[in-house]
C-alpha atoms as a PDB file:
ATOM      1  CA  UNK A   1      70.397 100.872 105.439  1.00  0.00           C
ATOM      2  CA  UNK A   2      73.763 102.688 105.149  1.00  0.00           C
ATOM      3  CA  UNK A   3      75.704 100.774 102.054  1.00  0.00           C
ATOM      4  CA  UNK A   4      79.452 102.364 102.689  1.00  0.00           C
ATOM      5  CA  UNK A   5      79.725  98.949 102.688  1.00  0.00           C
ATOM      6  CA  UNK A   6      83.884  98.594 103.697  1.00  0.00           C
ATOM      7  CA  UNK A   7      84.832  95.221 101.631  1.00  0.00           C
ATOM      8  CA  UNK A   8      88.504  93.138 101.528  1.00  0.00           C
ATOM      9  CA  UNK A   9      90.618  94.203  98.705  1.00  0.00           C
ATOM     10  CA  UNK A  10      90.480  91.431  96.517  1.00  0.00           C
ATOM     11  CA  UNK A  11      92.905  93.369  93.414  1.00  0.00           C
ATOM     12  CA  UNK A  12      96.462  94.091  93.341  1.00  0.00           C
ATOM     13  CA  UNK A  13      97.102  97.998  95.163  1.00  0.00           C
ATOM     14  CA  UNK A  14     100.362  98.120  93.264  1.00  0.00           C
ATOM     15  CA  UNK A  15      99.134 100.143  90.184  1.00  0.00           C
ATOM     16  CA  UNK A  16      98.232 102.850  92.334  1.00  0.00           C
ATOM     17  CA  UNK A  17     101.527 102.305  94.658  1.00  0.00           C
ATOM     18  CA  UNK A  18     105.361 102.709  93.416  1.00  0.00           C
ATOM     19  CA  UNK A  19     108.174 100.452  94.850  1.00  0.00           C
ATOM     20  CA  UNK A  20     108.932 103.189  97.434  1.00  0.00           C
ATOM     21  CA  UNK A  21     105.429 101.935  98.997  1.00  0.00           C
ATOM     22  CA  UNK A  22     106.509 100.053 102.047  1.00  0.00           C
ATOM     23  CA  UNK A  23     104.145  97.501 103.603  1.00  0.00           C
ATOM     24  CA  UNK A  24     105.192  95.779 106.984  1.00  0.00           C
ATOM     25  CA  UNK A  25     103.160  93.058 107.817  1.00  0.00           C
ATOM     26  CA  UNK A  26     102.984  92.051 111.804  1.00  0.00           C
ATOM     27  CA  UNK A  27     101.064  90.137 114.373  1.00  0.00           C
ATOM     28  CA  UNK A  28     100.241  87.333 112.327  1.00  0.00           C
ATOM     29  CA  UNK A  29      99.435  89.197 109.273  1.00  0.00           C
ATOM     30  CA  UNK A  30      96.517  90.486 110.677  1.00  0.00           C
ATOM     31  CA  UNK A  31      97.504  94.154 111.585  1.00  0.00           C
ATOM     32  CA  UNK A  32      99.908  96.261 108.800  1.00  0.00           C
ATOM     33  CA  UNK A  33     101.401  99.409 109.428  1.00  0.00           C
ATOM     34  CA  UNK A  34     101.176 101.379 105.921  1.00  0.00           C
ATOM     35  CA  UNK A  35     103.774 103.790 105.109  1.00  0.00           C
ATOM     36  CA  UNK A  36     103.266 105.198 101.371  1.00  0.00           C
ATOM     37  CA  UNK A  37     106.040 107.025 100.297  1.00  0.00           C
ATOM     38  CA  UNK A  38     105.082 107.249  96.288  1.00  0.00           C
ATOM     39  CA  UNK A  39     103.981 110.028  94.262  1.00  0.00           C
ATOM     40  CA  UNK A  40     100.445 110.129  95.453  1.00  0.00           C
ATOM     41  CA  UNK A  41     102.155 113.061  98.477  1.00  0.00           C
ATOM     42  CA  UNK A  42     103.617 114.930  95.595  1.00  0.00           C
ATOM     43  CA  UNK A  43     100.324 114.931  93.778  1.00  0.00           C
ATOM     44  CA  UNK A  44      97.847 115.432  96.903  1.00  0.00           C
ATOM     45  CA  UNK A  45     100.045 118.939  98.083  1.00  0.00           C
ATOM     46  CA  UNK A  46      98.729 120.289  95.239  1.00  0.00           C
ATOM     47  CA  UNK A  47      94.694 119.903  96.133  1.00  0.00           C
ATOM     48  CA  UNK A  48      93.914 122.962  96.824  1.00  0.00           C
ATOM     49  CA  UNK A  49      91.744 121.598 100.503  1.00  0.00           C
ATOM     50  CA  UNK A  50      89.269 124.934 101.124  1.00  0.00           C
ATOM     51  CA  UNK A  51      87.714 126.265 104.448  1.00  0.00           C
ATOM     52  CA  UNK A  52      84.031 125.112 103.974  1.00  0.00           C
ATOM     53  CA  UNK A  53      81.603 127.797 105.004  1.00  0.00           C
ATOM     54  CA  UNK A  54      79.584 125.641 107.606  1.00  0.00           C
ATOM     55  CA  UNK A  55      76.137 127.090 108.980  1.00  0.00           C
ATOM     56  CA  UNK A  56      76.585 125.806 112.282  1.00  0.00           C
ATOM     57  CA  UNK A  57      79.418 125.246 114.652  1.00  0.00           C
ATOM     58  CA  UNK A  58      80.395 121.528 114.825  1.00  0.00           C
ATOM     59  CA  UNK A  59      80.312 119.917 118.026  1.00  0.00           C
ATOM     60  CA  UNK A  60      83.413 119.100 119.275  1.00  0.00           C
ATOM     61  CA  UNK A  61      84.477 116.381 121.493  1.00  0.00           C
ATOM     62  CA  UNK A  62      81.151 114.815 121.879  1.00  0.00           C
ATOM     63  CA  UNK A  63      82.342 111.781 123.887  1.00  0.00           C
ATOM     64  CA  UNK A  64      83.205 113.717 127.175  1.00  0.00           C
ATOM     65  CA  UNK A  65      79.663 113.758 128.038  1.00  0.00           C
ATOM     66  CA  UNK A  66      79.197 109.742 127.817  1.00  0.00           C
ATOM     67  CA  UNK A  67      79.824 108.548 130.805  1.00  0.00           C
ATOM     68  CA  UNK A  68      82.097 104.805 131.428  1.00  0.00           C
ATOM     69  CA  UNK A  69      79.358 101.940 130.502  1.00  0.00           C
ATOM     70  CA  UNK A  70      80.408 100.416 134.428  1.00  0.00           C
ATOM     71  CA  UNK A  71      81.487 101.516 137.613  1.00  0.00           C
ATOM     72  CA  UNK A  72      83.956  99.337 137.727  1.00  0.00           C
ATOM     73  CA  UNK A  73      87.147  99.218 135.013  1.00  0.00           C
ATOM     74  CA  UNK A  74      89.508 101.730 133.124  1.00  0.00           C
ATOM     75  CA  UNK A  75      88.700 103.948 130.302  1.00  0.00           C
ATOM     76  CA  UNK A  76      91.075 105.291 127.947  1.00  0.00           C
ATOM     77  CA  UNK A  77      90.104 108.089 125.345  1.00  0.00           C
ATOM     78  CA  UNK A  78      91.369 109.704 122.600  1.00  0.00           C
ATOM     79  CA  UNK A  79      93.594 112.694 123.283  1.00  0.00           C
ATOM     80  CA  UNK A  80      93.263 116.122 121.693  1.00  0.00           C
ATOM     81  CA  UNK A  81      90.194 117.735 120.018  1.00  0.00           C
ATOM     82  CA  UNK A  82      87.678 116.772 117.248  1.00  0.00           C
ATOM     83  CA  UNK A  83      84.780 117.780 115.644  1.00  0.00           C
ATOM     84  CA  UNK A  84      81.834 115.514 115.126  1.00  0.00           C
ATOM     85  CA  UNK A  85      81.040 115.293 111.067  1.00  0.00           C
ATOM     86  CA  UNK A  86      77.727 113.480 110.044  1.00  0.00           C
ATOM     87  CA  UNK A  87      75.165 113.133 107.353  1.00  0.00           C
ATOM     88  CA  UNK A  88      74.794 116.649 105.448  1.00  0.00           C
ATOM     89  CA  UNK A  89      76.467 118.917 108.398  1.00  0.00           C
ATOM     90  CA  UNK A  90      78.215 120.963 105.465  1.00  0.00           C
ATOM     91  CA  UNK A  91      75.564 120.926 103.083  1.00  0.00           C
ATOM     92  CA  UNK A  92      76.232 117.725 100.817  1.00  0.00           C
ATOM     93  CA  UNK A  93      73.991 115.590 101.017  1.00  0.00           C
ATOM     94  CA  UNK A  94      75.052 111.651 101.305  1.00  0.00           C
ATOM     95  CA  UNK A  95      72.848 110.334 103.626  1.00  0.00           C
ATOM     96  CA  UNK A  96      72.842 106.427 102.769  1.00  0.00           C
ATOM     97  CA  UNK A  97      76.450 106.533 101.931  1.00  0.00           C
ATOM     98  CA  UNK A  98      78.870 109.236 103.300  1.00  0.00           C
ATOM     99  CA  UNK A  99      79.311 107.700 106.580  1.00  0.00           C
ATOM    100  CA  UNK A 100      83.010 107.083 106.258  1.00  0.00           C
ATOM    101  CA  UNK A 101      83.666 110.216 104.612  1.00  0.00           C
ATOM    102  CA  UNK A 102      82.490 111.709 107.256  1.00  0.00           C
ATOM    103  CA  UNK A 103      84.438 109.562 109.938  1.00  0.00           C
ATOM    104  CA  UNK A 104      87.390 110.372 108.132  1.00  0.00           C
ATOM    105  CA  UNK A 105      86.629 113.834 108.367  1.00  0.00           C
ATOM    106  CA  UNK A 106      86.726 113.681 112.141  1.00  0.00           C
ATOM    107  CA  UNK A 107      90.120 111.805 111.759  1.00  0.00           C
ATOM    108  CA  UNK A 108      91.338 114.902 109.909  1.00  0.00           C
ATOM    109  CA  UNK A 109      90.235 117.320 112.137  1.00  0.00           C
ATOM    110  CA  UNK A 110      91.962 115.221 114.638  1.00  0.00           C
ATOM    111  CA  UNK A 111      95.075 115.442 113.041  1.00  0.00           C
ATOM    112  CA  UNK A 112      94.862 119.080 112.060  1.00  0.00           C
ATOM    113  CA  UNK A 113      94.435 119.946 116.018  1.00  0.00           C
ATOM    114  CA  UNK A 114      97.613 118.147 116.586  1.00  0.00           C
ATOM    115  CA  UNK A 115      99.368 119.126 113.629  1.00  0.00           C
ATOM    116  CA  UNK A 116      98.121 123.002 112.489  1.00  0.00           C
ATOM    117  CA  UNK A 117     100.135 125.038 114.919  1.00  0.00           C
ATOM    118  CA  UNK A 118      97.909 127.552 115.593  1.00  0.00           C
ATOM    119  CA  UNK A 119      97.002 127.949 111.638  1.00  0.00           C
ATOM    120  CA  UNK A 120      93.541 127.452 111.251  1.00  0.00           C
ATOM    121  CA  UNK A 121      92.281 124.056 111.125  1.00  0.00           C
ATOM    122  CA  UNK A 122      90.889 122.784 107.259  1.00  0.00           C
ATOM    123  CA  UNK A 123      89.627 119.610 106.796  1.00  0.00           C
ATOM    124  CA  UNK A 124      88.978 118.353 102.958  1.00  0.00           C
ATOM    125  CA  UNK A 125      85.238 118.209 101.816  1.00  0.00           C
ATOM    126  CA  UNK A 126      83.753 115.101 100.261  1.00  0.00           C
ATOM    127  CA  UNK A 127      84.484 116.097  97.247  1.00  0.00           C
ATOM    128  CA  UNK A 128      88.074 117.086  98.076  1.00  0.00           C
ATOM    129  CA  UNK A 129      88.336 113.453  99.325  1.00  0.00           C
ATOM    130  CA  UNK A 130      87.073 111.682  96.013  1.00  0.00           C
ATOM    131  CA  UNK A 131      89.585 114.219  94.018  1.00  0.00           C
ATOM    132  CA  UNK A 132      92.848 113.238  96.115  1.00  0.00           C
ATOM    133  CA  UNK A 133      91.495 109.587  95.281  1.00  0.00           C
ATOM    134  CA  UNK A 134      91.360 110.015  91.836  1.00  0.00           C
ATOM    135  CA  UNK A 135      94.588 111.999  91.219  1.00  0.00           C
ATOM    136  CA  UNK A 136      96.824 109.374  93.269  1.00  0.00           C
ATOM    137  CA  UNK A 137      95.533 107.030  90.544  1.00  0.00           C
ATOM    138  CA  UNK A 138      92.718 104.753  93.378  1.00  0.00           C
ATOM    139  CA  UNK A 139      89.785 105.552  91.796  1.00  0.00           C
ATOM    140  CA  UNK A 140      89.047 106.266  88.425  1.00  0.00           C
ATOM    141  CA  UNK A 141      87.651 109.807  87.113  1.00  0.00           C
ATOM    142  CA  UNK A 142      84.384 108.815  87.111  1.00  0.00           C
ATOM    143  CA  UNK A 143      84.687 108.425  91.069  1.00  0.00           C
ATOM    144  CA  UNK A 144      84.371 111.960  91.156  1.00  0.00           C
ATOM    145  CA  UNK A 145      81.055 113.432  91.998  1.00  0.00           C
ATOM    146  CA  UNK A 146      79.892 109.687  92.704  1.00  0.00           C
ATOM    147  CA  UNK A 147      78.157 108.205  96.047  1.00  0.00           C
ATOM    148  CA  UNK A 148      80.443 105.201  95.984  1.00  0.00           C
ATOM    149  CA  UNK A 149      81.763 104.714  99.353  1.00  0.00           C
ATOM    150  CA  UNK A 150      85.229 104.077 100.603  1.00  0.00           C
ATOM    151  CA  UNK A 151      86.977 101.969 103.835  1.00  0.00           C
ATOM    152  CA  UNK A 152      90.122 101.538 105.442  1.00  0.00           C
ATOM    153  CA  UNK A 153      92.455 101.227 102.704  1.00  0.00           C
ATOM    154  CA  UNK A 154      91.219 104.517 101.029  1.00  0.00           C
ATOM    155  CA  UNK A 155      91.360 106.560 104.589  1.00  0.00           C
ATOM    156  CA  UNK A 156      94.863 105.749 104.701  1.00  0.00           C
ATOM    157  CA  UNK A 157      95.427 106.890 101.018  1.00  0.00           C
ATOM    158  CA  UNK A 158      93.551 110.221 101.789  1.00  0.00           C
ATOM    159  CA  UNK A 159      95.521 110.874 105.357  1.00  0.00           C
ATOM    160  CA  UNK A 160      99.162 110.068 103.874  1.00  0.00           C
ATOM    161  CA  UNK A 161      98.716 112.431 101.255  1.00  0.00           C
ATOM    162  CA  UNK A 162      97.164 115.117 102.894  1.00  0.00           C
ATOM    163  CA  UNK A 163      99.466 114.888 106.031  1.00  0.00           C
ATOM    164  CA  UNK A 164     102.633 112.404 105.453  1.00  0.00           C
ATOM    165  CA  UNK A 165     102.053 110.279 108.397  1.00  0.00           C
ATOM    166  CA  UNK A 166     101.631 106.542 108.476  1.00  0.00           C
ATOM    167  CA  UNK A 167      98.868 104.546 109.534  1.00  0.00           C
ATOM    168  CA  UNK A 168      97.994 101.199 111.309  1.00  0.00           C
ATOM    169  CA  UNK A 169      95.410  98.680 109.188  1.00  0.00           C
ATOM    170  CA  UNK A 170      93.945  96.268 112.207  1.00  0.00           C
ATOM    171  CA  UNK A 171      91.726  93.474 110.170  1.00  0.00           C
ATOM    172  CA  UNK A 172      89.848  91.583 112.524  1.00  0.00           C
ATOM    173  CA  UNK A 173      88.682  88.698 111.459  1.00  0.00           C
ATOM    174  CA  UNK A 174      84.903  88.150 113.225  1.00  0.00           C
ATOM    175  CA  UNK A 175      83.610  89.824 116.523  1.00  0.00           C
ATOM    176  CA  UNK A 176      84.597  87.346 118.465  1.00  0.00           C
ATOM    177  CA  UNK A 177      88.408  88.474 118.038  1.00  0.00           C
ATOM    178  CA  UNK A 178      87.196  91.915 118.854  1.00  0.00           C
ATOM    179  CA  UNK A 179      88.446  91.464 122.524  1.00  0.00           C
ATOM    180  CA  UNK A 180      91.661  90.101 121.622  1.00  0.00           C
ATOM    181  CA  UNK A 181      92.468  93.430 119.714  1.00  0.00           C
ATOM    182  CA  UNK A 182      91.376  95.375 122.870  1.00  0.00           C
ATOM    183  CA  UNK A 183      94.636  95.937 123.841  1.00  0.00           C
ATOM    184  CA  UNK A 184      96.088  97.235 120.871  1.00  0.00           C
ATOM    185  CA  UNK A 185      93.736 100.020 121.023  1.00  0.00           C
ATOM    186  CA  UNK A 186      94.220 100.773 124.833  1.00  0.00           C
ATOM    187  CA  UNK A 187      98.228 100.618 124.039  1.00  0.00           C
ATOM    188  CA  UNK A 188      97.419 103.281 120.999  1.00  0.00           C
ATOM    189  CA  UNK A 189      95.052 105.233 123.394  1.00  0.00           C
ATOM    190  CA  UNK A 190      97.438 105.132 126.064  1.00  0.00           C
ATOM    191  CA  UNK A 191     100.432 106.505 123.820  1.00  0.00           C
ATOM    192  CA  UNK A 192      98.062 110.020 122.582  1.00  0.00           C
ATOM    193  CA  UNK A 193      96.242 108.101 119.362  1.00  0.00           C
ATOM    194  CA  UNK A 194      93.131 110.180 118.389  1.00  0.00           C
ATOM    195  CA  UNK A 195      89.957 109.082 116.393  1.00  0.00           C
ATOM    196  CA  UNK A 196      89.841 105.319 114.893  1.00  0.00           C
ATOM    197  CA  UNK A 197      87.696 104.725 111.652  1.00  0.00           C
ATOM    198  CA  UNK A 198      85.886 101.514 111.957  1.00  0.00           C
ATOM    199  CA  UNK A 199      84.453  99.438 108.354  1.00  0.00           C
ATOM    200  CA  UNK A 200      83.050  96.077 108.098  1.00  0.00           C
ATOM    201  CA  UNK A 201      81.067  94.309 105.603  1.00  0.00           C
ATOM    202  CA  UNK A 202      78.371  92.938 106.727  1.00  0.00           C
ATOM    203  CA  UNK A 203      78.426  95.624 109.180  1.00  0.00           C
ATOM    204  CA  UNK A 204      77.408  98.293 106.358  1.00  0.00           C
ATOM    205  CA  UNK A 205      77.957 101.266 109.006  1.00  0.00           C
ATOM    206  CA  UNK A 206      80.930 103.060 109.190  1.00  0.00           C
ATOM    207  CA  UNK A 207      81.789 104.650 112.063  1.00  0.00           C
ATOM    208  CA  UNK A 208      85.080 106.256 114.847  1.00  0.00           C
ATOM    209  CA  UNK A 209      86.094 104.761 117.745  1.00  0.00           C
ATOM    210  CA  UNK A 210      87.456 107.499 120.140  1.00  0.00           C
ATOM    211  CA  UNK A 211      87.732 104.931 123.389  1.00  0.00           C
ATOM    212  CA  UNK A 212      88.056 101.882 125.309  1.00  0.00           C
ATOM    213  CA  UNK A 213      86.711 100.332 128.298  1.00  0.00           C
ATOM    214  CA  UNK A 214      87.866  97.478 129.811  1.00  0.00           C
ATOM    215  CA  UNK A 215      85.942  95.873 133.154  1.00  0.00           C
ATOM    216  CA  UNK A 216      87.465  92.407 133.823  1.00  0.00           C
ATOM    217  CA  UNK A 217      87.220  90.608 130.442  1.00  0.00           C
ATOM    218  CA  UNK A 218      84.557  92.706 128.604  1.00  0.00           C
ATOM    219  CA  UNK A 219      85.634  95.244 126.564  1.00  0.00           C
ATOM    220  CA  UNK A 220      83.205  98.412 125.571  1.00  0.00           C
ATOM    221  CA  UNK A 221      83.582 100.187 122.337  1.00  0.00           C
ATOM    222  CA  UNK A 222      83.497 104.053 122.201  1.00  0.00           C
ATOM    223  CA  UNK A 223      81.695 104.570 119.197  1.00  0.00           C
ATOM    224  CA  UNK A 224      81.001 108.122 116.857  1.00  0.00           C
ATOM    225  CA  UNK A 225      78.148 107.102 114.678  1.00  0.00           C
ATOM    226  CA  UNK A 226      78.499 110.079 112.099  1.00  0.00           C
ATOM    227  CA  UNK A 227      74.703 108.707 111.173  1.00  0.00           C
ATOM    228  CA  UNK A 228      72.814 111.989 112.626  1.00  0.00           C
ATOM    229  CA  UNK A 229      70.378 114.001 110.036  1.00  0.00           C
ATOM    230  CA  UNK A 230      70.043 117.711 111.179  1.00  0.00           C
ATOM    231  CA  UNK A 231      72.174 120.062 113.706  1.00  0.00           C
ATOM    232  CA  UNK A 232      72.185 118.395 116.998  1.00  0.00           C
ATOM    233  CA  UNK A 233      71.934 120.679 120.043  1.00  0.00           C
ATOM    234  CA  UNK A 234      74.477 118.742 122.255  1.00  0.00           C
ATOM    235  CA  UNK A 235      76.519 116.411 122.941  1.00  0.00           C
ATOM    236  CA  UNK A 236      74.031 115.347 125.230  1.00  0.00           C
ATOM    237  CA  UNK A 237      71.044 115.023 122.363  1.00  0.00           C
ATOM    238  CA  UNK A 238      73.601 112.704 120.475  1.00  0.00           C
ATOM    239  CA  UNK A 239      74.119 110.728 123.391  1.00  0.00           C
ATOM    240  CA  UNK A 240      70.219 110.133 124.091  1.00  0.00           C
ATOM    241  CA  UNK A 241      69.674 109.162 120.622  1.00  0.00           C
ATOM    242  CA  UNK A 242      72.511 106.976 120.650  1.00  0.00           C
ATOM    243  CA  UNK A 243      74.972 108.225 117.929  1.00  0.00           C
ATOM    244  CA  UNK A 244      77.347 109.118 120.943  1.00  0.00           C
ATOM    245  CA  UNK A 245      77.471 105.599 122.732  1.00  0.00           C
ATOM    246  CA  UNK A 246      79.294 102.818 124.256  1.00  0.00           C
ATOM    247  CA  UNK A 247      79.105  99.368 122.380  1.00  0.00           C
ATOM    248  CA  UNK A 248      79.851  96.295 124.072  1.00  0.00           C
ATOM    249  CA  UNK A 249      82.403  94.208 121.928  1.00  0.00           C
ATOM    250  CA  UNK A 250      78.907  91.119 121.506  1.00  0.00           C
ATOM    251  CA  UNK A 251      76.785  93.801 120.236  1.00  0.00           C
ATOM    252  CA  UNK A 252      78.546  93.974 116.887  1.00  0.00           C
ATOM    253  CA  UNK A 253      77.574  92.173 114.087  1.00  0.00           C
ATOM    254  CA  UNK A 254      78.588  88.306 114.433  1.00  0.00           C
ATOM    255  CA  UNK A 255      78.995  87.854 110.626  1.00  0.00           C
ATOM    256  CA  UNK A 256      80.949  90.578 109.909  1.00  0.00           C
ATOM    257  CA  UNK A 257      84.830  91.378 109.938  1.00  0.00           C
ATOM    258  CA  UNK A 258      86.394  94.279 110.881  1.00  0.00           C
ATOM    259  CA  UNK A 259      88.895  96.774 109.512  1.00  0.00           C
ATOM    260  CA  UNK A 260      90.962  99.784 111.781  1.00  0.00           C
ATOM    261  CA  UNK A 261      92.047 102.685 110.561  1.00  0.00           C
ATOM    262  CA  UNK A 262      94.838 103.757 113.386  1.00  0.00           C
ATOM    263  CA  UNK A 263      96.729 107.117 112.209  1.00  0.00           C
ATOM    264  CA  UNK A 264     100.533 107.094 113.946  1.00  0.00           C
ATOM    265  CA  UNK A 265     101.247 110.942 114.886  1.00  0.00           C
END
């Protein structure tokens, strides 16, 4: 079982965050929009975020090939290109506990399509990721190098720094309040948003949401399990095994709650 388990912050954020950090709190405190305006940019333009030398090509925009879960409804989908990052595709191995490292790595490469003006696109290595962490003052040193996982709150820290932009935190509370969050995702969908990192705790398995369906009341869950061991083939292949899928909002874990990761380009 993966254990990037994603678990509420239970300690004060405010050693790590200056009084420039400005937290807005709306929709009944259960959705934030984080804008962190404190040294950790300063600091994190200074990692020095290097082209890894992949053996493969990642595949990119795997979810074309899914097709909508029912004939009837709308889908919306992320807009713009990304690459699919799982398990070991670059070499490090962290199968059992990279999963949202690697979902944040399809975030980045996300946000480097949209933001890289024809400059080749980079996106920051595990290890990259755990050293932003530690030099913004979120994890200690010993982070470095370690298999401890991360969830929402550190994908934000790792995407302001790198790129400057804010992000949306959507907690949802169980999986029955999946559905009423449905239409916050089609509205960010509908306005260009890209790639969504998903963390529970109970639900141990990280992954991206990169679409919505909707079909009367039921709402379907475009999910990018970045759970695949090897170099898949196709889009197709990742489809058939199921890492490429669409996940009906009852088929997540009852017990669990539910943190989104929404970048705001």
């Amino acid at each position: 079982m993966d254990i990037c388990i994603e678990q509420q912050r239970r300690q004060d954020k405010s050693s790590s965050l200056n009084e420039d950090h400005l937290l807005s709190i709306v929709n009944a405190n259960q959705t934030i929009i984080l804008t962190d305006k404190c040294s950790a940019n300063s600091t994190a333009l200074h990692l020095n975020v290097k082209q890894p030398n992949f053996t493969y090509p990642l595949l990119e925009n795997v979810h074309f090939a899914l097709q909508p879960p029912t004939k009837n409804g709308r889908t919306f989908l992320t807009r713009g290109k990304f690459k699919y990052f799982h398990y070991n595709c670059d070499g490090h191995n962290d199968i059992g506990w990279g999963c949202a490292y690697r979902t944040l790595q399809s975030v980045c490469s996300w946000i480097e399509d949209k933001l890289m003006d024809g400059r080749e696109s980079v996106v920051p290595s595990i290890l990259e990721i755990q050293q932003l962490l530690v030099d913004i003052g979120d994890k200690p040193f010993e982070f470095f190098g370690s298999r401890e996982w991360i969830g929402a709150m550190e994908v934000f820290y790792v995407i302001d720094g790198l790129y400057d932009i804010p992000c949306k935190i959507m907690h949802v509370p169980q999986r029955e309040d999946l559905k009423k969050y449905a239409n916050i995702l089609k509205q960010y969908f509908e306005e260009g948003g890209g790639v969504v990192m998903m963390g529970g705790d109970e639900d141990t398995s990280s992954k991206g949401i990169a679409g919505l369906h909707i079909s009367g009341n039921q709402a379907y869950f475009l999910v990018i399990d970045p759970h695949f061991v090897g170099r898949p083939k196709s889009a197709e292949e990742l489809i058939q095994c199921g890492y490429i899928r669409w996940q009906h909002s009852s088929e997540f874990v009852d017990s669990s709650f539910y943190n989104l990761c929404l970048p705001q380009i």
